[in-house]
Protein backbone atom coordinates (compact mmCIF):
# COMPACT_ATOMS: atom_id res chain seq x y z
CA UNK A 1 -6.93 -7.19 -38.06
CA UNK A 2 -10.54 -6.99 -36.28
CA UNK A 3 -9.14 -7.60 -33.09
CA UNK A 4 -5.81 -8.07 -30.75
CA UNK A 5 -5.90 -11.79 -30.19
CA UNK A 6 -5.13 -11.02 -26.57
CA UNK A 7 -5.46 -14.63 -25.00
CA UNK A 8 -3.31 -15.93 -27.94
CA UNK A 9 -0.33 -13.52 -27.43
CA UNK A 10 -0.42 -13.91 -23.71
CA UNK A 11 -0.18 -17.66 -24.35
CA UNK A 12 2.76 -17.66 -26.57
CA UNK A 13 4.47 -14.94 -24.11
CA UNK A 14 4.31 -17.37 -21.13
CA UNK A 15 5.21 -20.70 -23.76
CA UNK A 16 8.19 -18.77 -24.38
CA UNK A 17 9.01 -18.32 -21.27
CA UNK A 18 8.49 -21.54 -19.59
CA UNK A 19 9.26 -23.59 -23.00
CA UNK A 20 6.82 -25.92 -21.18
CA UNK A 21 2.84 -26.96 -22.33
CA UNK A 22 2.39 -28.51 -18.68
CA UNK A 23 3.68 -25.31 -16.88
CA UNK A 24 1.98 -23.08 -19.26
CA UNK A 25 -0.98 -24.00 -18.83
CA UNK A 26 -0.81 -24.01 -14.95
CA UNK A 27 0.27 -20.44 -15.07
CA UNK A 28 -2.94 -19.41 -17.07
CA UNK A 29 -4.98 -22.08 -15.39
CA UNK A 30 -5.67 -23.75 -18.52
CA UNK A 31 -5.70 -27.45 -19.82
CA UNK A 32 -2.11 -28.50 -21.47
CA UNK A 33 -4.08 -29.35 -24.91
CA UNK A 34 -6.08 -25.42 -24.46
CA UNK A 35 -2.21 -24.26 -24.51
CA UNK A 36 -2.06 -26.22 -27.82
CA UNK A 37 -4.84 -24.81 -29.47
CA UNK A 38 -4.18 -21.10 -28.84
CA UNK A 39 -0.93 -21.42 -30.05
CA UNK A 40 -1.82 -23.27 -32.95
CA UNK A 41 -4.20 -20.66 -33.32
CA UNK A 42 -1.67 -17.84 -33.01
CA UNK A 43 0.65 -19.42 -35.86
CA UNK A 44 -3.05 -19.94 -38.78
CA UNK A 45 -3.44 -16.45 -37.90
CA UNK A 46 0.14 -15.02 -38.62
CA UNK A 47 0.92 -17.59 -41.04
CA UNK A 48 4.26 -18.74 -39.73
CA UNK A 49 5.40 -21.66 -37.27
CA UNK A 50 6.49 -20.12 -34.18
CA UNK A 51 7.10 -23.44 -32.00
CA UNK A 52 8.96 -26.55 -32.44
CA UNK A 53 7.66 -29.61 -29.85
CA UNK A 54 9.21 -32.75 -29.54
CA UNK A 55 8.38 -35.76 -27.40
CA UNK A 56 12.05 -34.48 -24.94
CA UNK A 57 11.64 -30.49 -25.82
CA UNK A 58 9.92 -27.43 -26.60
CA UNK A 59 11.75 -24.27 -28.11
CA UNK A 60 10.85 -21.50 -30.66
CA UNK A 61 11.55 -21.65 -34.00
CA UNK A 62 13.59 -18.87 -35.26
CA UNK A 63 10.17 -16.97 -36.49
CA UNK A 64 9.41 -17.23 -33.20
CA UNK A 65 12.08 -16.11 -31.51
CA UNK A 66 12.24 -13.09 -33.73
CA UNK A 67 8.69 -12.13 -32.85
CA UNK A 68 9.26 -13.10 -29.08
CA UNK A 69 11.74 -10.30 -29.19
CA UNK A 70 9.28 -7.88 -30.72
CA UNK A 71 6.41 -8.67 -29.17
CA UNK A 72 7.44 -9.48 -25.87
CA UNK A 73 8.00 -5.23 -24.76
CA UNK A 74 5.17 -4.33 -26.82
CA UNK A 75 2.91 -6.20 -24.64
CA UNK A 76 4.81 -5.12 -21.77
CA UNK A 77 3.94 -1.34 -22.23
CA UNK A 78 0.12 -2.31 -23.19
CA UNK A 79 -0.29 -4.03 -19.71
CA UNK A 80 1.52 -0.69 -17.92
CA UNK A 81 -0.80 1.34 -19.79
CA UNK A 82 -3.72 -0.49 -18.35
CA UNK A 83 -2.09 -0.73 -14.70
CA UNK A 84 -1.29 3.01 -15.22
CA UNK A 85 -4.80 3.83 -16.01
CA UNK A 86 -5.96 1.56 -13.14
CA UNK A 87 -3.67 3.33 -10.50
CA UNK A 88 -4.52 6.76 -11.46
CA UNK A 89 -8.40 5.33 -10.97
CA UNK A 90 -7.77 4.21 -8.24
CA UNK A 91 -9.36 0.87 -9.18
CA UNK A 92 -6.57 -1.28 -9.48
CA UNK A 93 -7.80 -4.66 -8.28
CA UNK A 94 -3.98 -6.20 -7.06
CA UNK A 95 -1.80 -6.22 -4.50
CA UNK A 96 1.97 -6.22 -4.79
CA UNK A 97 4.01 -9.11 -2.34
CA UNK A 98 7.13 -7.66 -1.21
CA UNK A 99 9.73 -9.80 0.03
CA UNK A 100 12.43 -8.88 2.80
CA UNK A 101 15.00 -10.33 5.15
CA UNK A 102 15.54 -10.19 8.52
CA UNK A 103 13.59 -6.75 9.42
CA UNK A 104 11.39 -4.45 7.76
CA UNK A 105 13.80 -1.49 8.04
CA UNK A 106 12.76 1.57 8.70
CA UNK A 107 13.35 3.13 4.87
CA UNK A 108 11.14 -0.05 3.85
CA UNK A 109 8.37 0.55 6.06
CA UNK A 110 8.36 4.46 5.13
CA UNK A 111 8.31 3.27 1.49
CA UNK A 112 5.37 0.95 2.19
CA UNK A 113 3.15 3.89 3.43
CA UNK A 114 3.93 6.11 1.09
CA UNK A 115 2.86 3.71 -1.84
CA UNK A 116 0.19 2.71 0.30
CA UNK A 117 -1.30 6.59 0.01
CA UNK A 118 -0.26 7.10 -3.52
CA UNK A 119 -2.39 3.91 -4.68
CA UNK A 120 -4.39 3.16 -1.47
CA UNK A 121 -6.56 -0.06 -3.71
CA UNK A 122 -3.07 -1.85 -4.05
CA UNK A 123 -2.58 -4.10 -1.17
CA UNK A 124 0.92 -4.44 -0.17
CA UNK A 125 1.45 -8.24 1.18
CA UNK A 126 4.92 -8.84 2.87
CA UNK A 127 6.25 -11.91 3.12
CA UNK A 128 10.04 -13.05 5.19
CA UNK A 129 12.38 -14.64 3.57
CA UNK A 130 14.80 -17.65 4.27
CA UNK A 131 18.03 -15.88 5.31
CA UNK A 132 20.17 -18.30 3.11
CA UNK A 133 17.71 -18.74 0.35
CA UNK A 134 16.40 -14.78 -0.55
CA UNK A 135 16.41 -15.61 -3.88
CA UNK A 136 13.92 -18.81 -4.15
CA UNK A 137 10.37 -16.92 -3.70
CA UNK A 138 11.12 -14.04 -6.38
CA UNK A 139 12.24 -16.30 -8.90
CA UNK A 140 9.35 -18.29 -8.85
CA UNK A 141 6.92 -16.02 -8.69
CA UNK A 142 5.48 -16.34 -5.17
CA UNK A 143 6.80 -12.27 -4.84
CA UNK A 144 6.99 -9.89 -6.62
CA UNK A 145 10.10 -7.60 -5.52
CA UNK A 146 12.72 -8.73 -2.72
CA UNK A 147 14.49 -6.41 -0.68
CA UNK A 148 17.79 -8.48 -0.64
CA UNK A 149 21.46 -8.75 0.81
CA UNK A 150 23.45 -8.05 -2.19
CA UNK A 151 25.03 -9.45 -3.96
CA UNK A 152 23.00 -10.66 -7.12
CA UNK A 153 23.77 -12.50 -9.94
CA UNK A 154 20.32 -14.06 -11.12
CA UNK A 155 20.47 -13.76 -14.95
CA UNK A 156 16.39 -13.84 -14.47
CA UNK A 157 16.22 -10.61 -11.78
CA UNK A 158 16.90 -6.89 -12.04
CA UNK A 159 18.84 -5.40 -9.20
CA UNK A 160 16.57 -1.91 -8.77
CA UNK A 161 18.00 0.46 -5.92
CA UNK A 162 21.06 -0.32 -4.00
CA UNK A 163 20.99 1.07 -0.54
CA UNK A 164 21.26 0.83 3.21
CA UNK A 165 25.27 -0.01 3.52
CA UNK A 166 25.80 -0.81 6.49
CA UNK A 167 29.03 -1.86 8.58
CA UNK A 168 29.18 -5.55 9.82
CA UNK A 169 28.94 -6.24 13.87
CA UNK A 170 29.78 -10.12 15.25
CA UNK A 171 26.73 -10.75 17.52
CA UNK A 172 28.15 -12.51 20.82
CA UNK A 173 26.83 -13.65 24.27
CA UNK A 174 27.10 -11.30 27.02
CA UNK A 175 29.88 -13.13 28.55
CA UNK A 176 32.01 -13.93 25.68
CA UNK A 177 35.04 -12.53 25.70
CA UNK A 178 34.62 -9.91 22.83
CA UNK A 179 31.42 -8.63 24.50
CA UNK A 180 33.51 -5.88 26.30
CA UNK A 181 35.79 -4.70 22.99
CA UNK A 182 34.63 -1.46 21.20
CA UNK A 183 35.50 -3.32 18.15
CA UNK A 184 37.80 -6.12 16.68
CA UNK A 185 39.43 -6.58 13.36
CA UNK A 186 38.33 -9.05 10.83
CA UNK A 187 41.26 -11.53 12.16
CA UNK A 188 40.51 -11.89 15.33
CA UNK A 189 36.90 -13.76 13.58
CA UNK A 190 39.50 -17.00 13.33
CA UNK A 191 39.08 -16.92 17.26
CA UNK A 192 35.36 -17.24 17.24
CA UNK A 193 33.11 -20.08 16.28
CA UNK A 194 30.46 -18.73 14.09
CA UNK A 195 27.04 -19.77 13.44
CA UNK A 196 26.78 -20.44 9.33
CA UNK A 197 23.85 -19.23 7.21
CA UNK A 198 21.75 -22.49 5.94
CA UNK A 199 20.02 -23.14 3.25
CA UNK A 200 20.38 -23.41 -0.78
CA UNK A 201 21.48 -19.57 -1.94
CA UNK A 202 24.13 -19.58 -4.63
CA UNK A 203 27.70 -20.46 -3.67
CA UNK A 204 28.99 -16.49 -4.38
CA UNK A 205 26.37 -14.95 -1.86
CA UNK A 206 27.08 -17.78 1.00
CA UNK A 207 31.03 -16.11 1.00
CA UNK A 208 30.04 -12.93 0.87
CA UNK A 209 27.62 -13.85 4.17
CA UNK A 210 28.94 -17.28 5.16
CA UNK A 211 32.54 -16.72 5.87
CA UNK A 212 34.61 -19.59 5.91
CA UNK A 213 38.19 -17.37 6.44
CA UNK A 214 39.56 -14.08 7.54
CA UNK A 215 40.53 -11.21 4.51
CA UNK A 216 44.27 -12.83 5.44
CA UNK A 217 42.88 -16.26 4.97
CA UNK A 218 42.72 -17.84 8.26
CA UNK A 219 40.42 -20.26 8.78
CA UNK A 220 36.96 -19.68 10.68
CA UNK A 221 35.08 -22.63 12.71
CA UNK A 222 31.62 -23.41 12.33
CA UNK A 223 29.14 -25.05 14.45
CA UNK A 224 25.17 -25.34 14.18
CA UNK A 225 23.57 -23.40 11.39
CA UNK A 226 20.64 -21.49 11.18
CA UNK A 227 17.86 -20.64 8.11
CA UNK A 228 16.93 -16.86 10.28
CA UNK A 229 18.45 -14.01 12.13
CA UNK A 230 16.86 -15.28 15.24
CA UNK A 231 17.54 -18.67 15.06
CA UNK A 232 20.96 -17.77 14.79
CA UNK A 233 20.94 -15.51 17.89
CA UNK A 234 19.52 -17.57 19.49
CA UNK A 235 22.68 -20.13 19.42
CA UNK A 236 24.82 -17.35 19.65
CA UNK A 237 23.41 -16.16 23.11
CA UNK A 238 22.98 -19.93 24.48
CA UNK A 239 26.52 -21.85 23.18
CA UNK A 240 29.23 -18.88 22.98
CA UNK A 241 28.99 -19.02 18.94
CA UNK A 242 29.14 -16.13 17.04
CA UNK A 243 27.11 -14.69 13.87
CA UNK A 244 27.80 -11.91 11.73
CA UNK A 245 25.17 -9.14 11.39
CA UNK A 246 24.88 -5.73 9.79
CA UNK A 247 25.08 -2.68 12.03
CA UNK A 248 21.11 -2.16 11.68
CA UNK A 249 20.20 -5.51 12.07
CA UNK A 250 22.24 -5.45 15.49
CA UNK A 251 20.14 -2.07 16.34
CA UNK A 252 16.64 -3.93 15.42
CA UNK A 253 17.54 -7.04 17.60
CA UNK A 254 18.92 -5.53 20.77
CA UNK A 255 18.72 -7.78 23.77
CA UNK A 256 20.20 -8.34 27.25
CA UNK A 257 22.00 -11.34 26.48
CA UNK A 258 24.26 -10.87 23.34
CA UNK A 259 26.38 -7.90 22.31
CA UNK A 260 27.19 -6.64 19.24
CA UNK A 261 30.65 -5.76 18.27
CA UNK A 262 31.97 -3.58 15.30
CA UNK A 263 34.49 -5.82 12.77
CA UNK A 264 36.57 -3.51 11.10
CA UNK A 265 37.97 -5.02 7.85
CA UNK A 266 34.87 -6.64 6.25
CA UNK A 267 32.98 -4.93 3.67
CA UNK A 268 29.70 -3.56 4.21
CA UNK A 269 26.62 -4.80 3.91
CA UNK A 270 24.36 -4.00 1.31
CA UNK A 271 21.08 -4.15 0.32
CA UNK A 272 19.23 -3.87 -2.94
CA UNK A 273 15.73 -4.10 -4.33
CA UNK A 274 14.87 -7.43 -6.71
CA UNK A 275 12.64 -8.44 -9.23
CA UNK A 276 11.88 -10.71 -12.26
CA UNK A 277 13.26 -8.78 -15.17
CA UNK A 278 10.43 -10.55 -17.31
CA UNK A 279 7.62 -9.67 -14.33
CA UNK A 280 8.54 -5.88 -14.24
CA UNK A 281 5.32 -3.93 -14.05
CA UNK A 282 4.47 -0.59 -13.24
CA UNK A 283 3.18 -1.73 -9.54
CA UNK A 284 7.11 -2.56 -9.16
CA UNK A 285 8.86 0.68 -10.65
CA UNK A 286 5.88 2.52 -8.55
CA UNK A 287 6.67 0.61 -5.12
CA UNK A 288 10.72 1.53 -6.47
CA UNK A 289 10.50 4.73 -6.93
CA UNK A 290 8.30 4.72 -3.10
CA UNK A 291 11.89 2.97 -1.59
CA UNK A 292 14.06 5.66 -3.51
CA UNK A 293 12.53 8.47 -2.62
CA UNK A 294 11.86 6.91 1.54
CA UNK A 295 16.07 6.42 1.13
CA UNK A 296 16.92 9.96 -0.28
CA UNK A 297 14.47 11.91 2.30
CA UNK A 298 16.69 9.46 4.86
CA UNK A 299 20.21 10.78 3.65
């Protein structure tokens, strides 16, 4: 072969991945019939079919699912080999976006500058995400890595590290009459009216971080709702509802007017580092080995 048909291969790679001529071509800002012709293209030069389009579908034909499988990491490791190159060059025309809720905590933001002086022509963007939707941005591509509550069950995303456990406070008002109690078990949350998490994350993470009932089952009252940490505390210091935080989140949003109380009984909080499994480059394992080693000097 004179030459890797580079634009050809990266066409099939994102075709078989979106299954999609309109989408693939908006990815590689190309026309939906230039999607077409590379792939037509692709499948003269190796001699096989590889896709199967009907006026309802697109999917691979079994050819090319058995060269998506082998071609697929191949071209992984050839882009990583470039990046590599680029990073130890320190020419590496990117930036990596970095997602994160609630707080850039302080293992984060010690991770940032270290990457930052390790590869100082990546720019690192961050971005805050939707406290009940963390999920939304990474998956379509608008970041690159989310630092996450746990847990995760994306079949599309990698869970990376898992770190920063942290116990669970109940944020109150300053008047409420918790706001005096060292701490209060996990039942006593049926006496409160809490202030639910919003928006569309998957059903399993809002009851990890929504809770509807006590470990014993009692029920827990909701009223209002809010889509941020401070839009929640916000309610909670102004109409005597209460919201559930981590114990560092409570220590990054200290104020006069709501207290934070220890539950014991709930499990901890726990964070973890996100990406698209099919997106990993090595910008991400770079900017996760950057978090790992800002945790371990930490612990």
């Amino acid at each position: 072969m004179s030459e890797l048909p580079a634009r050809e291969i990266e066409c099939f790679l994102v075709l078989a991945e979106e299954l999609h001529f309109g989408r693939t071509g908006d990815r590689l800002f190309i026309s939906q019939s230039r999607v077409s012709q590379l792939v037509k293209a692709l499948e003269r030069r190796i001699g096989a079919r590889l896709v199967e389009r009907t006026s309802r579908r697109v999917r691979l034909t079994e050819f090319g699912a058995e060269l998506l499988a082998e071609l697929a990491p191949a071209h992984r490791a050839l882009v990583d080999v470039v990046e590599e190159a680029q990073a130890r060059a320190g020419t590496m025309p990117t930036s990596i976006r970095v997602g994160f809720q609630g707080a850039v905590y302080d293992s984060i933001a010690r991770a940032i500058a270290q990457f930052r002086l390790r590869f100082p022509a990546v720019s690192v963007q961050l971005k805050e995400l939707p406290l009940g939707d963390p999920f939304r941005d990474v998956l379509a591509r608008r970041i690159d890595v989310a630092v996450v509550l746990l847990p995760v069950e994306e079949p599309e995303l990698t869970t990376g590290l898992i770190f920063s456990r942290q116990p669970q406070t109940l944020a109150v008002s300053a008047d409420h009459p918790f706001a005096s109690l060292d701490s209060i078990s996990a039942e006593r949350l049926a006496e409160v009216t809490l202030v639910p998490i919003t928006g569309p994350a998957p059903e399993y993470w809002r009851h990890v971080h929504s809770l509807q009932a006590t470990p014993g089952g009692s029920v827990i009252s909701t009223r209002g709702g809010a889509s941020t940490v401070q839009e929640g505390l916000s309610q909670v210091a102004s109409n005597q509802a209460g919201m559930i935080v981590c114990a560092a989140m409570a220590a990054y949003n200290q104020r006069s007017d709501i207290r934070f109380v220890p539950v014991d009984g709930l499990p901890d909080s726990t964070l973890g580092l996100v990406w698209r499994s099919d997106r990993e480059s090595s910008r991400i394992r770079h900017f996760a080995d950057a978090v790992e080693a800002a945790v371990v000097a930490t612990t």
